[in-house]
C-alpha atoms as a PDB file:
ATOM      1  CA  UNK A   1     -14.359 -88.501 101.711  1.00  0.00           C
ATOM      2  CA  UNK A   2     -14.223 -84.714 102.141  1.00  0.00           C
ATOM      3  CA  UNK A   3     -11.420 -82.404 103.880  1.00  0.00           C
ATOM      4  CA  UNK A   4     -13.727 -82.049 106.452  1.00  0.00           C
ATOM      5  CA  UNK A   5     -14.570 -85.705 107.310  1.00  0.00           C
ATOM      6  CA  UNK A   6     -11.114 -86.738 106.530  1.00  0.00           C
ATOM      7  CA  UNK A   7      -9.669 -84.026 109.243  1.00  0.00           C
ATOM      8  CA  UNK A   8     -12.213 -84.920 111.684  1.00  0.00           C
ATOM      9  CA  UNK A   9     -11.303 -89.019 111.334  1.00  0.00           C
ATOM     10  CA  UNK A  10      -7.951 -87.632 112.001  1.00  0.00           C
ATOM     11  CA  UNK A  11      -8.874 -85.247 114.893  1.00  0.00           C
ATOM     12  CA  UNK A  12     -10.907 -88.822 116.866  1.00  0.00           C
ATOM     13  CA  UNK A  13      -7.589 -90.558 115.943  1.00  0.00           C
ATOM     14  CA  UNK A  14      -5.667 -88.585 117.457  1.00  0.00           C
ATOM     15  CA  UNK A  15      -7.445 -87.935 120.676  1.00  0.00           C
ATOM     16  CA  UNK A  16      -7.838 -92.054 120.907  1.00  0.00           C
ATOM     17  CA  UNK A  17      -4.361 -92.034 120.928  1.00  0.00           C
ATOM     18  CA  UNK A  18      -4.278 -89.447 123.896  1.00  0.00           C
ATOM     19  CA  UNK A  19      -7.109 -90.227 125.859  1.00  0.00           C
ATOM     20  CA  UNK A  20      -5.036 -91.671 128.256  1.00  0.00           C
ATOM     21  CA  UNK A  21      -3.553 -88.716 128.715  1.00  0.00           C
ATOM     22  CA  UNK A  22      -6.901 -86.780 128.718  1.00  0.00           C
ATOM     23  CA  UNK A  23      -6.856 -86.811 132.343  1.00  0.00           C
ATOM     24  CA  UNK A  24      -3.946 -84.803 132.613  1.00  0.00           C
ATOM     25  CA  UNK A  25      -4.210 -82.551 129.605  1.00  0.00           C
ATOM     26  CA  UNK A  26      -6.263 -79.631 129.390  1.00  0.00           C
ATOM     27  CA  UNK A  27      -9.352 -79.385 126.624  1.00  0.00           C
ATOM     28  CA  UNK A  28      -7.458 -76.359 125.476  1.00  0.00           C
ATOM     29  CA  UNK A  29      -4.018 -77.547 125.112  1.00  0.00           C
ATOM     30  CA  UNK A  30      -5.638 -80.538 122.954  1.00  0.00           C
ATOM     31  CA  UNK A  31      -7.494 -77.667 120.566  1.00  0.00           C
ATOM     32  CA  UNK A  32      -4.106 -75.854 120.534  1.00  0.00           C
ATOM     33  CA  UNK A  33      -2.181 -79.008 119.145  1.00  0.00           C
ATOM     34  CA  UNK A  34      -5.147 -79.315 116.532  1.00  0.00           C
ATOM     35  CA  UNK A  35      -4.955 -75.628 115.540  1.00  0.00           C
ATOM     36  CA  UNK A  36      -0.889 -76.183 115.119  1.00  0.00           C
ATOM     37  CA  UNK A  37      -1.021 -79.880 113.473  1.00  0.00           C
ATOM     38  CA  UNK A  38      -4.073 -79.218 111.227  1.00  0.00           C
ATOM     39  CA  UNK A  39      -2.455 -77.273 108.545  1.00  0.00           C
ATOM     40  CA  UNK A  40       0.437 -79.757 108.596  1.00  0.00           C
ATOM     41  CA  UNK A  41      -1.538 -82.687 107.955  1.00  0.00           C
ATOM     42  CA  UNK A  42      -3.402 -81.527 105.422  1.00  0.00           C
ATOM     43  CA  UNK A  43      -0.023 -80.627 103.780  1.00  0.00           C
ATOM     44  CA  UNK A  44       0.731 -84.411 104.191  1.00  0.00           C
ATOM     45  CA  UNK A  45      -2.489 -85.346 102.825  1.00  0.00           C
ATOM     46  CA  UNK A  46      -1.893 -83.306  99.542  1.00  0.00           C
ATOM     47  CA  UNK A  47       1.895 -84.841  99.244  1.00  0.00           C
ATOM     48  CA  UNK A  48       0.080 -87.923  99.011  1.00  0.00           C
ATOM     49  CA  UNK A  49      -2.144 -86.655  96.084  1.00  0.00           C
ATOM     50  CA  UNK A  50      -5.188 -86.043  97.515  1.00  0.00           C
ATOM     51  CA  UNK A  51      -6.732 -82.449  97.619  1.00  0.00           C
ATOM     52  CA  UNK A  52      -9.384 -80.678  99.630  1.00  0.00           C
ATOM     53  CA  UNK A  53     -12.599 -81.107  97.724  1.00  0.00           C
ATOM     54  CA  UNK A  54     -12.716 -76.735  97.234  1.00  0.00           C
ATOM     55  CA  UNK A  55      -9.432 -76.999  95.830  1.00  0.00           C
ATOM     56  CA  UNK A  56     -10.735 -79.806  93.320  1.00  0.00           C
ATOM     57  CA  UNK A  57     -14.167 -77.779  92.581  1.00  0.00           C
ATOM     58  CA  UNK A  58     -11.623 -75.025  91.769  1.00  0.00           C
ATOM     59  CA  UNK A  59      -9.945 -76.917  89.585  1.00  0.00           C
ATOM     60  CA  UNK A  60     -12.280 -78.321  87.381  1.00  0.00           C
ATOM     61  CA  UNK A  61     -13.955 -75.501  87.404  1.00  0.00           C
ATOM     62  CA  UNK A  62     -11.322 -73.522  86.381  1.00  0.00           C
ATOM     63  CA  UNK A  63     -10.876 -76.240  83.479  1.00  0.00           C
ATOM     64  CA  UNK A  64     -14.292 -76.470  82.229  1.00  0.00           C
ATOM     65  CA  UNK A  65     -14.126 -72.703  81.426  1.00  0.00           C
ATOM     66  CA  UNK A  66     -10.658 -73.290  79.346  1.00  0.00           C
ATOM     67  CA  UNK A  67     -12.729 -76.619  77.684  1.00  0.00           C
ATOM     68  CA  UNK A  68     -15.753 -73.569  76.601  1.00  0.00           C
ATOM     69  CA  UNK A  69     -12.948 -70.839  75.615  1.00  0.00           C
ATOM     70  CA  UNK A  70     -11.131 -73.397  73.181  1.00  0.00           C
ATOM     71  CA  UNK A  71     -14.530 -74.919  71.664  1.00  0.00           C
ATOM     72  CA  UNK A  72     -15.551 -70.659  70.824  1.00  0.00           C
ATOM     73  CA  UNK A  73     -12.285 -70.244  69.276  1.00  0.00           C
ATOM     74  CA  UNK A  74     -12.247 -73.671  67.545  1.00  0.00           C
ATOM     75  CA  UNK A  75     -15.835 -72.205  66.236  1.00  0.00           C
ATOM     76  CA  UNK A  76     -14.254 -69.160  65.029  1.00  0.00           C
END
């Protein structure tokens, strides 16, 4: 599941949860509490070892250019 789906499952969670309250909440004081909880979350999420797929393409992108630099030197 990506960041983005993952988020979003949260987001229709969360406004389950309140949509009893929708009738007295404003639309933007529910975007406000996503803008302020989002990054929190996904903080959660990542304690639970899980990362945002970018941060994983990073990664192993990062490592499959160390994997090329040690077979050249092993070469040499």
């Amino acid at each position: 599941m990506s960041d983005k789906d993952l988020l979003e499952a949260l987001k229709r969670i969360i406004e389950k949860e309140l949509s009893s309250l929708g009738a007295l909440i404003p639309k933007d004081v529910v975007s406000n509490i996503e803008r302020q909880i989002s990054p929190k979350l996904e903080k959660v999420i990542e304690q639970s070892g899980y990362v945002k797929k970018s941060k994983y393409e990073n990664l192993e992108r990062i490592i499959n250019d160390l994997e090329k630099r040690i077979d050249e030197l092993e070469k040499n």
